[in-house]
N, C-alpha and C. Protein backbone atom coordinates (compact mmCIF):
# COMPACT_ATOMS: atom_id res chain seq x y z
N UNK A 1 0.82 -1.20 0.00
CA UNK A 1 0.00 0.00 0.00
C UNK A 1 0.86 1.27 0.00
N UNK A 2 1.86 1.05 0.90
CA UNK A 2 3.05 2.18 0.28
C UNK A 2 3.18 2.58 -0.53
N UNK A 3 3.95 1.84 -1.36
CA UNK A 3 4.35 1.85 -2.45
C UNK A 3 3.25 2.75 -3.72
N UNK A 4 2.13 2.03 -3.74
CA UNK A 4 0.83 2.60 -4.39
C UNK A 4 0.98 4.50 -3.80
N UNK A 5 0.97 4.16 -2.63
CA UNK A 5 0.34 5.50 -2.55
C UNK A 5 1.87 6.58 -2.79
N UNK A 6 3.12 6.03 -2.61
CA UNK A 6 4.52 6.64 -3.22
C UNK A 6 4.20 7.18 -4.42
N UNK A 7 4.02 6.00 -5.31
CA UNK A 7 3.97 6.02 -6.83
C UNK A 7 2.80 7.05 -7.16
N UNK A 8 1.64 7.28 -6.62
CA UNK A 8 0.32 8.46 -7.12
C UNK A 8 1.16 9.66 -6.61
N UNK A 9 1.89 10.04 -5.07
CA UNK A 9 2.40 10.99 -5.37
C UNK A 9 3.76 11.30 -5.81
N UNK A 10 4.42 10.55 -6.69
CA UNK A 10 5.41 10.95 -7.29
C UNK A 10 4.56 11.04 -8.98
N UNK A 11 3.50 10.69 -9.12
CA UNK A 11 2.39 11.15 -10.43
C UNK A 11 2.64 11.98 -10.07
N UNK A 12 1.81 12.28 -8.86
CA UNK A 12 1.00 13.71 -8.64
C UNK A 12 1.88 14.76 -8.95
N UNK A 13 3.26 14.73 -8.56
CA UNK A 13 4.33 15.76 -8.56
C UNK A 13 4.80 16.02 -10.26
N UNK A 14 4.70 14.62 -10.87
CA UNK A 14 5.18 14.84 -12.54
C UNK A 14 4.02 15.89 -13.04
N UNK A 15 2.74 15.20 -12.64
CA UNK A 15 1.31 16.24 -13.44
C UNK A 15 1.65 18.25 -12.93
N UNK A 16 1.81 17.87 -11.47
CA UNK A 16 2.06 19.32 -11.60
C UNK A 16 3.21 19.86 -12.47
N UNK A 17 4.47 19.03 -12.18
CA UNK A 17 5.61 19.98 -12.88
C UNK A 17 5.52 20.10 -14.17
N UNK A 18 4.90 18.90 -14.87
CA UNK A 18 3.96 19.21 -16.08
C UNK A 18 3.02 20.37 -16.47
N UNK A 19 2.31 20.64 -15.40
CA UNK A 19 1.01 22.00 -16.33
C UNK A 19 1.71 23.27 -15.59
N UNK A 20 2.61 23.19 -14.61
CA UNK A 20 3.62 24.43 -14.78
C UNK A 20 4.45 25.03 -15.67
N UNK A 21 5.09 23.51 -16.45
CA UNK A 21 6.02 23.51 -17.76
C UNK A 21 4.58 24.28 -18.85
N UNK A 22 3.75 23.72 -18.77
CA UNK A 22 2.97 24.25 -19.79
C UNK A 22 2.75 25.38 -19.49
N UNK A 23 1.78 25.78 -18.79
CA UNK A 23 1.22 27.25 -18.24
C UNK A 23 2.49 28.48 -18.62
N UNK A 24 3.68 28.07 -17.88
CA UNK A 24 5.05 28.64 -18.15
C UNK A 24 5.43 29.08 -19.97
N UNK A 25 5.57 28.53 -20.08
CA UNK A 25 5.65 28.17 -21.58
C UNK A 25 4.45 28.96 -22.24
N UNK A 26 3.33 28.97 -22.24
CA UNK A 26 1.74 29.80 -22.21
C UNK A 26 2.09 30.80 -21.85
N UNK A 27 2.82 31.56 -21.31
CA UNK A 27 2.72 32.96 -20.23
C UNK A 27 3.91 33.50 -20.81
N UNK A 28 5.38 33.01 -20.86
CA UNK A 28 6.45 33.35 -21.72
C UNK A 28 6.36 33.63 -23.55
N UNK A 29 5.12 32.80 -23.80
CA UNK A 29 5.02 33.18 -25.27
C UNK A 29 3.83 34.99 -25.66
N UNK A 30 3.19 34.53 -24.44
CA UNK A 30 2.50 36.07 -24.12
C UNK A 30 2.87 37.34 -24.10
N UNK A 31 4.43 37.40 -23.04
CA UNK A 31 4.89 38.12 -22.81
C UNK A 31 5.69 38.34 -24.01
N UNK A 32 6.45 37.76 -24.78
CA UNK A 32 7.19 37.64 -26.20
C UNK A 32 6.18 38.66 -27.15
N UNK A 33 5.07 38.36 -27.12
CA UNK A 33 4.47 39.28 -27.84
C UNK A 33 3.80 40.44 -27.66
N UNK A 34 4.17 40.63 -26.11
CA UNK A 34 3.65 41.92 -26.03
C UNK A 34 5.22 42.94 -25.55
N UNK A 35 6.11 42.28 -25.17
CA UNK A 35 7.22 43.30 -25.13
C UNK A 35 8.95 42.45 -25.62
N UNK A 36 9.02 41.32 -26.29
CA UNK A 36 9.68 40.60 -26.34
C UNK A 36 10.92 41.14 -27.77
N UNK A 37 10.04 41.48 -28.74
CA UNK A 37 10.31 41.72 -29.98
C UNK A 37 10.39 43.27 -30.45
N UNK A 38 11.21 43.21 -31.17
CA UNK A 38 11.01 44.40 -31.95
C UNK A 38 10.04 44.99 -32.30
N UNK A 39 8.72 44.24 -32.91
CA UNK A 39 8.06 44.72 -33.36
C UNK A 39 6.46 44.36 -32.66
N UNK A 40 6.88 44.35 -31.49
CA UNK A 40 6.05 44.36 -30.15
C UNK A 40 5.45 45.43 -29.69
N UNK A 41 4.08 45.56 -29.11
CA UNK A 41 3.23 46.39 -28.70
C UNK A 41 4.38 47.78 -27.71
N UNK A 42 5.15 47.07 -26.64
CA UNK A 42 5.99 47.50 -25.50
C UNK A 42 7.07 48.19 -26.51
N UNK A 43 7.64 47.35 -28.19
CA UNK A 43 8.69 48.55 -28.47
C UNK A 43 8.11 49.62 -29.23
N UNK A 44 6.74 49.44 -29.64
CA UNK A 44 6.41 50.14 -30.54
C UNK A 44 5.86 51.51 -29.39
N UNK A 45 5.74 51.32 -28.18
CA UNK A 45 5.14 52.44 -27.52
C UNK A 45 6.35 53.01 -26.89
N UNK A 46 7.67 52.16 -26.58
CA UNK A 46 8.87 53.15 -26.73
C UNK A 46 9.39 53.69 -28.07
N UNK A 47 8.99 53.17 -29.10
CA UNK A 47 10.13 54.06 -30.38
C UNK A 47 8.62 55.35 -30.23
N UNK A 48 7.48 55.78 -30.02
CA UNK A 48 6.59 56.31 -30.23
C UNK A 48 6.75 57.31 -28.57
N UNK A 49 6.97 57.40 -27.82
CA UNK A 49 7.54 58.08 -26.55
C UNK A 49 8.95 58.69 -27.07
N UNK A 50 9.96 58.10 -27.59
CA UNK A 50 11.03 58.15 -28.23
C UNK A 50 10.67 59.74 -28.89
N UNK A 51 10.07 59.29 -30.11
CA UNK A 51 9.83 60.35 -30.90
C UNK A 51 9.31 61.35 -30.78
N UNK A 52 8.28 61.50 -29.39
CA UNK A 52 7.76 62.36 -28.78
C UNK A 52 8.93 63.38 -27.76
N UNK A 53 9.32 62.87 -27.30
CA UNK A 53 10.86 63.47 -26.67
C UNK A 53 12.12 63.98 -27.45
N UNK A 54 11.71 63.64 -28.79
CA UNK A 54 12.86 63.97 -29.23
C UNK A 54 12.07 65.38 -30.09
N UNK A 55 10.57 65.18 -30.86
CA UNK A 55 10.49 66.57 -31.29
C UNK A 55 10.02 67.68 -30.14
N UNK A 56 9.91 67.70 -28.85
CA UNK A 56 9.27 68.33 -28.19
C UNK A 56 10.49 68.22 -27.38
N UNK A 57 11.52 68.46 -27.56
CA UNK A 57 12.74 69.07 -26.83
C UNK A 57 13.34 70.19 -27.24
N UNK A 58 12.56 70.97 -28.13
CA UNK A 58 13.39 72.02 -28.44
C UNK A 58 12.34 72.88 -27.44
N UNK A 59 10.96 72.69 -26.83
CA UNK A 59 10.04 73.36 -26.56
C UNK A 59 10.25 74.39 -25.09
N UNK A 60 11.38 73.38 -24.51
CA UNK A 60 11.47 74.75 -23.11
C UNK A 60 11.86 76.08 -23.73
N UNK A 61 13.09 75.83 -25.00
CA UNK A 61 13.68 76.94 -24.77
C UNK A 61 12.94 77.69 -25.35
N UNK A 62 11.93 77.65 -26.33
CA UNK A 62 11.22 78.21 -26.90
C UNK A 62 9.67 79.19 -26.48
N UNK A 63 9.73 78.16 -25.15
CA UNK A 63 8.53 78.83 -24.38
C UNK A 63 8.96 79.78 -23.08
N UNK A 64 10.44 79.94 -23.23
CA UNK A 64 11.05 81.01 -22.83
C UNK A 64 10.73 82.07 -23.03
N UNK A 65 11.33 82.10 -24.55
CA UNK A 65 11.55 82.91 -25.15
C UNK A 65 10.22 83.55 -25.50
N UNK A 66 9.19 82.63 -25.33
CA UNK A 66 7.81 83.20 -25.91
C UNK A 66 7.42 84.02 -24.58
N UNK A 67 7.34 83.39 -24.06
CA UNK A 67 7.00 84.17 -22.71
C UNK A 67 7.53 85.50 -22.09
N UNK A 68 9.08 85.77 -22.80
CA UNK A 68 9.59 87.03 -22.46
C UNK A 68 8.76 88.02 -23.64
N UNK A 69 8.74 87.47 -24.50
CA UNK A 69 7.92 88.18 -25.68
C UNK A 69 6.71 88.71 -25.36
N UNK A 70 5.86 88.13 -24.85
CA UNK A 70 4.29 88.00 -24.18
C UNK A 70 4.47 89.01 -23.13
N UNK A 71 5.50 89.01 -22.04
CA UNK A 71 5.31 89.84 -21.34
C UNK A 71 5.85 91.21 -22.05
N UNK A 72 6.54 91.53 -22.81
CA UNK A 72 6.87 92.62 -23.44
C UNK A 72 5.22 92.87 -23.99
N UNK A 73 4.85 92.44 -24.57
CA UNK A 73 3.43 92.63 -25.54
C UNK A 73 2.64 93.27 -24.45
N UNK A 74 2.56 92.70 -23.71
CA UNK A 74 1.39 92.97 -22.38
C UNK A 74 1.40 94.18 -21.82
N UNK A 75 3.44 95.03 -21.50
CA UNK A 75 3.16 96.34 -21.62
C UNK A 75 3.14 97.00 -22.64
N UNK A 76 3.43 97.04 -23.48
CA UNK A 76 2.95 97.75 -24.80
C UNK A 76 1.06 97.61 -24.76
N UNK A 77 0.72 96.63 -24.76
CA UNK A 77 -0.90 96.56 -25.03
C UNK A 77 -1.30 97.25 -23.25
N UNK A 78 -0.40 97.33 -22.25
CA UNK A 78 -1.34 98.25 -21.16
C UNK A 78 -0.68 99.73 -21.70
N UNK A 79 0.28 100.48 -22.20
CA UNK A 79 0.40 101.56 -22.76
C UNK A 79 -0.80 102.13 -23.53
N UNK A 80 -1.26 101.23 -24.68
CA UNK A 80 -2.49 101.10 -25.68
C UNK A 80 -3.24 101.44 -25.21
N UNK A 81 -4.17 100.84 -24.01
CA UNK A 81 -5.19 100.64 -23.15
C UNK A 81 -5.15 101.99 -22.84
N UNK A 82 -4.08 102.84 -21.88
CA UNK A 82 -4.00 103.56 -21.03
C UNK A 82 -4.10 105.30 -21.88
N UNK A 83 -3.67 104.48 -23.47
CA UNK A 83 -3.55 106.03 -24.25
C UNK A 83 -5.27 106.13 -25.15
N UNK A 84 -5.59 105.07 -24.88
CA UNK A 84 -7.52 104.38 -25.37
C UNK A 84 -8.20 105.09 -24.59
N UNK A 85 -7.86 105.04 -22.94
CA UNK A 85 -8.89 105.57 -21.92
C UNK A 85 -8.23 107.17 -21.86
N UNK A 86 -7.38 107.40 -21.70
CA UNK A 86 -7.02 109.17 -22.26
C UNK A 86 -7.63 109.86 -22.83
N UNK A 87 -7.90 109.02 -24.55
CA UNK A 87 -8.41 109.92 -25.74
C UNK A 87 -10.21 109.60 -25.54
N UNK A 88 -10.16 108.44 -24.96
CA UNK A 88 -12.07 108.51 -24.75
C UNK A 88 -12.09 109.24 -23.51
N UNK A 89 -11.18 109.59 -23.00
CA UNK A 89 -11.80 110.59 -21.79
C UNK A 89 -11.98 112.28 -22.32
N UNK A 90 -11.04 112.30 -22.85
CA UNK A 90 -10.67 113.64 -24.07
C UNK A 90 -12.06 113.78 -24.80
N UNK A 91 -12.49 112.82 -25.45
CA UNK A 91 -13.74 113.12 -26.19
C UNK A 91 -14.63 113.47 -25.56
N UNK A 92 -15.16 112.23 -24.29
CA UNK A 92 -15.88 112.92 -23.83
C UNK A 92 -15.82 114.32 -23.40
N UNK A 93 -14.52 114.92 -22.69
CA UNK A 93 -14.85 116.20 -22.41
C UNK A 93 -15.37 117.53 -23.52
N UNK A 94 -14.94 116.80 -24.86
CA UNK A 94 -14.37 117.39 -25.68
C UNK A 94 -16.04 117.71 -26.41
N UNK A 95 -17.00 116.23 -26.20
CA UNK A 95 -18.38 116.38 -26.57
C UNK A 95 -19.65 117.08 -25.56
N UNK A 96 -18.90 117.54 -24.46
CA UNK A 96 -20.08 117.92 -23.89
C UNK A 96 -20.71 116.34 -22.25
N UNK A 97 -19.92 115.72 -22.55
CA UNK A 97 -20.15 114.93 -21.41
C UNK A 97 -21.35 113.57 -22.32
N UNK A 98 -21.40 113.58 -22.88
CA UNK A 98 -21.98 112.74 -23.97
C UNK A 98 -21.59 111.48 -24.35
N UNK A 99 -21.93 110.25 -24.22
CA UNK A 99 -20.83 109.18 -24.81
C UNK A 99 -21.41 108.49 -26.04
């Protein structure tokens, strides 16, 4: 009766190391195709990040530079503003209080 019951679990141990070998094997061919290869989901979303970093690196220095620009604009356009409310104040005096 030993023996019997030795022999089912030294089965028992082949069946498992068996559908591990499989499952394993199942799960490694998965992964192969989603980041394994070249032409895999995982490289295709790094060469595509890649390319995103590489044209959008010129953009700090540029939004520097825009930004010193912008604020230059901003006093010039409150100068504008300030010589706008002058000459409509001028008119009005100029019409009689009338707008």
């Amino acid at each position: 009766m030993a023996v019997l019951l030795m022999l089912l679990s030294v089965l028992a141990v082949v069946l498992l190391v068996g559908a591990l070998i499989f499952f394993l094997r199942q799960i490694v061919g998965v992964l192969d195709r989603v980041g394994g290869e070249p032409v895999s989901y995982l490289a295709k979303i790094r060469m595509g990040v890649r390319a995103i970093e590489v044209e959008t690196s010129h953009l700090p220095v540029q939004v520097t530079a825009l930004n010193d620009q912008l604020a230059k604009i901003a006093g010039g356009l409150r100068a504008v503003d300030e010589a706008l409310v002058a000459t409509a104040a001028a008119a009005v005096q100029q019409g009689g209080g009338k707008v």
